[in-house]
C-alpha atoms as a PDB file:
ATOM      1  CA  UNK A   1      67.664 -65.698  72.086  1.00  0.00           C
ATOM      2  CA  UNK A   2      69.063 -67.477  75.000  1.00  0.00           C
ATOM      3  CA  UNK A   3      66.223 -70.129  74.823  1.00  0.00           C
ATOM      4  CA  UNK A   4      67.407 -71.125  70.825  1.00  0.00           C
ATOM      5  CA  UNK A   5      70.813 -71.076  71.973  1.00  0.00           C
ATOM      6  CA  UNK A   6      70.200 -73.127  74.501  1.00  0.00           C
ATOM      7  CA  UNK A   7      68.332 -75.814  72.197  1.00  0.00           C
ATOM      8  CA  UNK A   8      70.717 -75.277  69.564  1.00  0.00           C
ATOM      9  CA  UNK A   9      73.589 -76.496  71.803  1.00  0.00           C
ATOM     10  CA  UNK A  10      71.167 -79.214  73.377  1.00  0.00           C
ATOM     11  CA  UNK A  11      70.315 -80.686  69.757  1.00  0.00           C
ATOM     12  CA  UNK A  12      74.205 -80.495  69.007  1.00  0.00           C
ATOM     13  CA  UNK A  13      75.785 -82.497  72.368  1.00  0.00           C
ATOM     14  CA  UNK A  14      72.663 -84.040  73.522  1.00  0.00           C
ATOM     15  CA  UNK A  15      73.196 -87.507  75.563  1.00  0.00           C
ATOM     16  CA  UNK A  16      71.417 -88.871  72.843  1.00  0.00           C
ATOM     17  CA  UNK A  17      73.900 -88.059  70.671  1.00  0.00           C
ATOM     18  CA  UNK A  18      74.368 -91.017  67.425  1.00  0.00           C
ATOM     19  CA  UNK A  19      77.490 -91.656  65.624  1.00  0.00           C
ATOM     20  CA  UNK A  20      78.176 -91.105  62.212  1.00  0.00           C
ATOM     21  CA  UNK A  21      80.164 -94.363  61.692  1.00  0.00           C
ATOM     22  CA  UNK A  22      83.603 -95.753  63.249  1.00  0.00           C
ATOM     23  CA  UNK A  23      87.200 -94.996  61.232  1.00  0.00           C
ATOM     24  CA  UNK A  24      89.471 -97.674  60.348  1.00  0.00           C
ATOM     25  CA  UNK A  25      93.431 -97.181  60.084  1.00  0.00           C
ATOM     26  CA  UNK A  26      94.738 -99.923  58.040  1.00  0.00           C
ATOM     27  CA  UNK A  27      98.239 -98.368  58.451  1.00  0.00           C
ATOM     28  CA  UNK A  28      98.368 -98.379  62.547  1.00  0.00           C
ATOM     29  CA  UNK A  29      95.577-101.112  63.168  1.00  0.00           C
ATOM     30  CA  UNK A  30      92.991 -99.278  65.517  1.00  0.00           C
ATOM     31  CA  UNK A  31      89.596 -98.285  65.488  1.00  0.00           C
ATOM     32  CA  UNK A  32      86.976 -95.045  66.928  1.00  0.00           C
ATOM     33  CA  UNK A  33      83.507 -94.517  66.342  1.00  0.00           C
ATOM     34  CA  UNK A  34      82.710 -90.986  65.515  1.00  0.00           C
ATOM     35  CA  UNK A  35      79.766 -88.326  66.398  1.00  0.00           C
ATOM     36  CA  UNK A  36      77.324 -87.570  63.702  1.00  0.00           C
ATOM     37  CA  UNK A  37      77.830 -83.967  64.463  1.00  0.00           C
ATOM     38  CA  UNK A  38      81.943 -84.050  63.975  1.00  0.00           C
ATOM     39  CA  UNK A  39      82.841 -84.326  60.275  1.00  0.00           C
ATOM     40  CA  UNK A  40      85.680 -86.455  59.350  1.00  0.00           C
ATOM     41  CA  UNK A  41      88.267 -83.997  57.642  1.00  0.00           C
ATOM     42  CA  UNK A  42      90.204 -86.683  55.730  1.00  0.00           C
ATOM     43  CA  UNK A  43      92.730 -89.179  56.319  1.00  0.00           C
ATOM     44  CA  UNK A  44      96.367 -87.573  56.130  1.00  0.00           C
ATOM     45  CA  UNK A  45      98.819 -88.004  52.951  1.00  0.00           C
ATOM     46  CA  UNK A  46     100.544 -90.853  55.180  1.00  0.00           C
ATOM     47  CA  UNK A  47      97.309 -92.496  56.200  1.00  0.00           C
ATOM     48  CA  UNK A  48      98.530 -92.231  59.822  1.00  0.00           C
ATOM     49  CA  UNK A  49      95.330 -90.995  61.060  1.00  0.00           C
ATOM     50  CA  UNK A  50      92.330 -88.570  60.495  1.00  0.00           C
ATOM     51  CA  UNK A  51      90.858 -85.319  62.176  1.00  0.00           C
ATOM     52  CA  UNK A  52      87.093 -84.870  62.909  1.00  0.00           C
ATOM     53  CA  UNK A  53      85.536 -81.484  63.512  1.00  0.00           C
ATOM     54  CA  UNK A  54      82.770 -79.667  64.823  1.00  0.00           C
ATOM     55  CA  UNK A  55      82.558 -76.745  63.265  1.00  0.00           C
ATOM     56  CA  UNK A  56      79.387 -75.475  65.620  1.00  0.00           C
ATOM     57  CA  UNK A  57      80.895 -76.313  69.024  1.00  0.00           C
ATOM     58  CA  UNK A  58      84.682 -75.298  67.697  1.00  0.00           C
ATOM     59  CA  UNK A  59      85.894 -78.887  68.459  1.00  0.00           C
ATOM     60  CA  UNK A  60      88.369 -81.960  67.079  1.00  0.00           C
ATOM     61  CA  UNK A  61      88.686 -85.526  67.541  1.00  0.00           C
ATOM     62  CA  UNK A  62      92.370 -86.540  66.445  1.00  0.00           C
ATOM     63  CA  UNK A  63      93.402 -89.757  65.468  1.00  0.00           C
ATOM     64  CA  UNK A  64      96.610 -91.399  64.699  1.00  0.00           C
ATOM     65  CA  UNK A  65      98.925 -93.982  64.735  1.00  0.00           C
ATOM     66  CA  UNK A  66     102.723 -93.185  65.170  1.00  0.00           C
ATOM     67  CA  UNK A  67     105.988 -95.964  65.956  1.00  0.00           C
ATOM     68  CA  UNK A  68     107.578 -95.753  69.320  1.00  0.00           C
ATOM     69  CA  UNK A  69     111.081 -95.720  68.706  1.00  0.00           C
ATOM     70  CA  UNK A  70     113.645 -95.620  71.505  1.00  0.00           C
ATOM     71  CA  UNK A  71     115.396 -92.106  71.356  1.00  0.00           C
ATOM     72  CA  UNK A  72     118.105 -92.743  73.670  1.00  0.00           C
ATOM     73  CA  UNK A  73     118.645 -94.278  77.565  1.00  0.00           C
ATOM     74  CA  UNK A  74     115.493 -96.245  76.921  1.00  0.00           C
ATOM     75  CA  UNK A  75     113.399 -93.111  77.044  1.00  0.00           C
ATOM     76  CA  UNK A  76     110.484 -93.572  74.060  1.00  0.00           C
ATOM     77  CA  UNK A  77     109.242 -90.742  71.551  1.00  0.00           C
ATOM     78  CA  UNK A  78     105.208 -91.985  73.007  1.00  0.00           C
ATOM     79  CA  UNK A  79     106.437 -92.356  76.471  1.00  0.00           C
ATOM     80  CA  UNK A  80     104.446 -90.429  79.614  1.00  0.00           C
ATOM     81  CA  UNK A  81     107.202 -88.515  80.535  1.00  0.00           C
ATOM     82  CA  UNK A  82     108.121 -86.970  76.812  1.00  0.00           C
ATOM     83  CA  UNK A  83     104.157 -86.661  76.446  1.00  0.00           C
ATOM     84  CA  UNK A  84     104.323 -84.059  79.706  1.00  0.00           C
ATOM     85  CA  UNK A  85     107.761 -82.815  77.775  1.00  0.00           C
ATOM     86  CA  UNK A  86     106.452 -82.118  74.939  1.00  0.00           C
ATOM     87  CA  UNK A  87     102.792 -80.322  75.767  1.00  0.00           C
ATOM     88  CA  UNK A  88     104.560 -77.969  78.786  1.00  0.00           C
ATOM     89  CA  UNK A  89     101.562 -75.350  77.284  1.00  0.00           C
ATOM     90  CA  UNK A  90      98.716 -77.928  78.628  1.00  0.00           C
ATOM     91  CA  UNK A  91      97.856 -77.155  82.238  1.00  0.00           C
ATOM     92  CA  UNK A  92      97.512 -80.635  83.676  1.00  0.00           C
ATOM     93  CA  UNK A  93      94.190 -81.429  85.750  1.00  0.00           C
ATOM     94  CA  UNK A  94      94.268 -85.285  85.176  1.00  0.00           C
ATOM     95  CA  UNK A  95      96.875 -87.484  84.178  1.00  0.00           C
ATOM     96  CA  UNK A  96      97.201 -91.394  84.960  1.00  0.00           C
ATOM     97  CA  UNK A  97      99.152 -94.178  83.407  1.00  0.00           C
ATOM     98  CA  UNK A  98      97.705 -97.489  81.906  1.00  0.00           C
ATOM     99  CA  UNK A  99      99.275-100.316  81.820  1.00  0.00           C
ATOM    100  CA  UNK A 100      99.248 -99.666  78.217  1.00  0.00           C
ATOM    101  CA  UNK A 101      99.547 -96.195  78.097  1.00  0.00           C
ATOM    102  CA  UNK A 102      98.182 -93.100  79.525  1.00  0.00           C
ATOM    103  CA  UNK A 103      95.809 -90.298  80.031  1.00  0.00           C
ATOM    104  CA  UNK A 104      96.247 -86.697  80.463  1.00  0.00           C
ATOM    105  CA  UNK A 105      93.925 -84.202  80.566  1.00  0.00           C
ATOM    106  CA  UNK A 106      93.940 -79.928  80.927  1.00  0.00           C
ATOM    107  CA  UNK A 107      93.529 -76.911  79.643  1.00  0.00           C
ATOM    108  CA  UNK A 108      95.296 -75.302  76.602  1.00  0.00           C
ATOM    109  CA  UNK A 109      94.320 -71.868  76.987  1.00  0.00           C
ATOM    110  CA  UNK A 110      90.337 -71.902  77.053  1.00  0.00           C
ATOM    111  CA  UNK A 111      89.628 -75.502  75.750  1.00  0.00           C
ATOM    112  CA  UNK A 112      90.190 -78.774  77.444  1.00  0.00           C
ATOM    113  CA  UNK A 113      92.463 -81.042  75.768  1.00  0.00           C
ATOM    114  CA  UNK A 114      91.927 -85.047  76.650  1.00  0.00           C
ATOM    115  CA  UNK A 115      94.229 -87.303  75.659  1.00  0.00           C
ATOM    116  CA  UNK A 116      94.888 -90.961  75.506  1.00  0.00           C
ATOM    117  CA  UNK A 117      97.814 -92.672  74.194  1.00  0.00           C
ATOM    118  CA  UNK A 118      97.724 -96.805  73.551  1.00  0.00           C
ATOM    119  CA  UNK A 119     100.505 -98.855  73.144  1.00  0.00           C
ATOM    120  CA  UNK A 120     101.014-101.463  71.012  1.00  0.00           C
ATOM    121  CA  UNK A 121     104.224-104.377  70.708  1.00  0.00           C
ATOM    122  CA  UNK A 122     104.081-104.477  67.543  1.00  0.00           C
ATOM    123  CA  UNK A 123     102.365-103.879  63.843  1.00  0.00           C
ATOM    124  CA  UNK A 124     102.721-105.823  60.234  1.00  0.00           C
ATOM    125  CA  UNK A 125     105.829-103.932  60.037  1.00  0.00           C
ATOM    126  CA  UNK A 126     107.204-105.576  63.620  1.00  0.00           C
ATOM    127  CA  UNK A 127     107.675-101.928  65.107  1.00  0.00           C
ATOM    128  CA  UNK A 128     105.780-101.204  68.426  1.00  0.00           C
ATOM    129  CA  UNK A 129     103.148 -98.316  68.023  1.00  0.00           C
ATOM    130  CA  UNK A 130     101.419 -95.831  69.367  1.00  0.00           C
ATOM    131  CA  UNK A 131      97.505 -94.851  68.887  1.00  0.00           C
ATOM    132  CA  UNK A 132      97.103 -91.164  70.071  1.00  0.00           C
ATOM    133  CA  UNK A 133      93.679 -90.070  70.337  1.00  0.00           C
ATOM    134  CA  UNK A 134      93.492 -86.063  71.325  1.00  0.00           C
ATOM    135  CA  UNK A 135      89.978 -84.541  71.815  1.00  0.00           C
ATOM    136  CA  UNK A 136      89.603 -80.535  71.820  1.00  0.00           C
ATOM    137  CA  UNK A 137      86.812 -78.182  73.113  1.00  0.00           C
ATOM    138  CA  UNK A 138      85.939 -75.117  74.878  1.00  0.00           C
ATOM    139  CA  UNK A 139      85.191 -75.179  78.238  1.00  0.00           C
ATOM    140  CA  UNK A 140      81.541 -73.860  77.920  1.00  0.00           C
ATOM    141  CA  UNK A 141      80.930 -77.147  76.454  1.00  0.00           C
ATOM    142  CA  UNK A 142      82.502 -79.250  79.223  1.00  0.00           C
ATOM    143  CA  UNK A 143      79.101 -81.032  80.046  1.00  0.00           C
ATOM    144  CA  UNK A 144      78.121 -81.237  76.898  1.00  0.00           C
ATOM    145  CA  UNK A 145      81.162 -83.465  75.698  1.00  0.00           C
ATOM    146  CA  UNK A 146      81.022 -85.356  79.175  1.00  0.00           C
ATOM    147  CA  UNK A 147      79.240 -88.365  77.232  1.00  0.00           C
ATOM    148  CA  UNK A 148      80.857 -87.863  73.631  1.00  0.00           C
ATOM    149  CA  UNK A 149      84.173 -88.534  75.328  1.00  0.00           C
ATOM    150  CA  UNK A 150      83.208 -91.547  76.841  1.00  0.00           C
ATOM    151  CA  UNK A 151      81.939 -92.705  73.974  1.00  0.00           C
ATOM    152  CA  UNK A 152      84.590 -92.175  71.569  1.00  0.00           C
ATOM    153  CA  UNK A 153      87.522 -93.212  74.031  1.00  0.00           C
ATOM    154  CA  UNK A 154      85.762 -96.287  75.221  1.00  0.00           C
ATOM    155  CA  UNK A 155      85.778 -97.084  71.464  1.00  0.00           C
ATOM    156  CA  UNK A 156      89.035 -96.556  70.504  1.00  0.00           C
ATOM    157  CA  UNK A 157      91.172 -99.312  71.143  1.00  0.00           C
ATOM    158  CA  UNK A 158      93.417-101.337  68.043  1.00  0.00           C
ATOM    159  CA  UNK A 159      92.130-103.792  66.130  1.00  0.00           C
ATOM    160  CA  UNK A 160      94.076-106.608  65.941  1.00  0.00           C
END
């Protein structure tokens, strides 16, 4: 039994893993390329963005676009520090800021929750935004996603 799990799980994350196709956000200008083995669930009502799942593995890829507007004292609603606010349930193993952005990594509970936020000056509508990509999985899969992370981060980036 161990043995089919085992191939099961190898067939699902393998480093060879292909990609289903990339998403397109018209609305926030940005691109990702997807995993054949994570479904896309739909682009939201406001077309801000789109979930992917893995059903199998218990994972999600979310995508979306979002404008960073200046709440007060120059602090932003996509800034670092309101990111760290805002997720005070994510035990924090990684975190770095971009010139553009950041990453922060953890755990929430028993997954590992990666995410990367991009900034942006500006869009069509001449509002700076922010493209927030958030990957979730369990932790029994941490090797596993190793590759698909790198993948789909290294691939998401805006598009104009």
């Amino acid at each position: 039994m161990k043995n089919v799990l085992f191939l099961i799980a190898f067939i699902l994350f393998s480093p060879l893993q292909t990609y289903a196709g990339t998403y397109y956000n018209a609305r926030f200008n940005f691109k990702v390329d997807y995993p054949d083995s994570f479904i896309p669930a739909g682009e939201s009502d406001n077309g801000d963005g789109q979930r992917f799942i893995n059903s199998t593995a218990n994972a999600v890829i979310i995508v979306y676009g979002s404008y960073n507007i200046d709440i007060g004292g120059g602090d932003y609603t996509c800034s670092f520090k309101r990111f760290l606010n805002d997720h005070k349930n994510l035990n924090v193993t990684y975190k770095r800021e971009l010139k553009d952005g950041f990453v922060i990594s953890g755990l929430s509970g028993k997954d590992i929750e990666y995410n990367k936020v991009v900034m942006t000056k500006e869009n069509s509508s001449g509002s700076p935004v922010c493209l927030s990509l958030t990957i979730k999985y369990s932790t029994d899969q941490k090797v596993a996603f190793d590759k698909i992370i790198k993948n789909v981060v290294d691939s998401f980036h805006p598009t104009n």
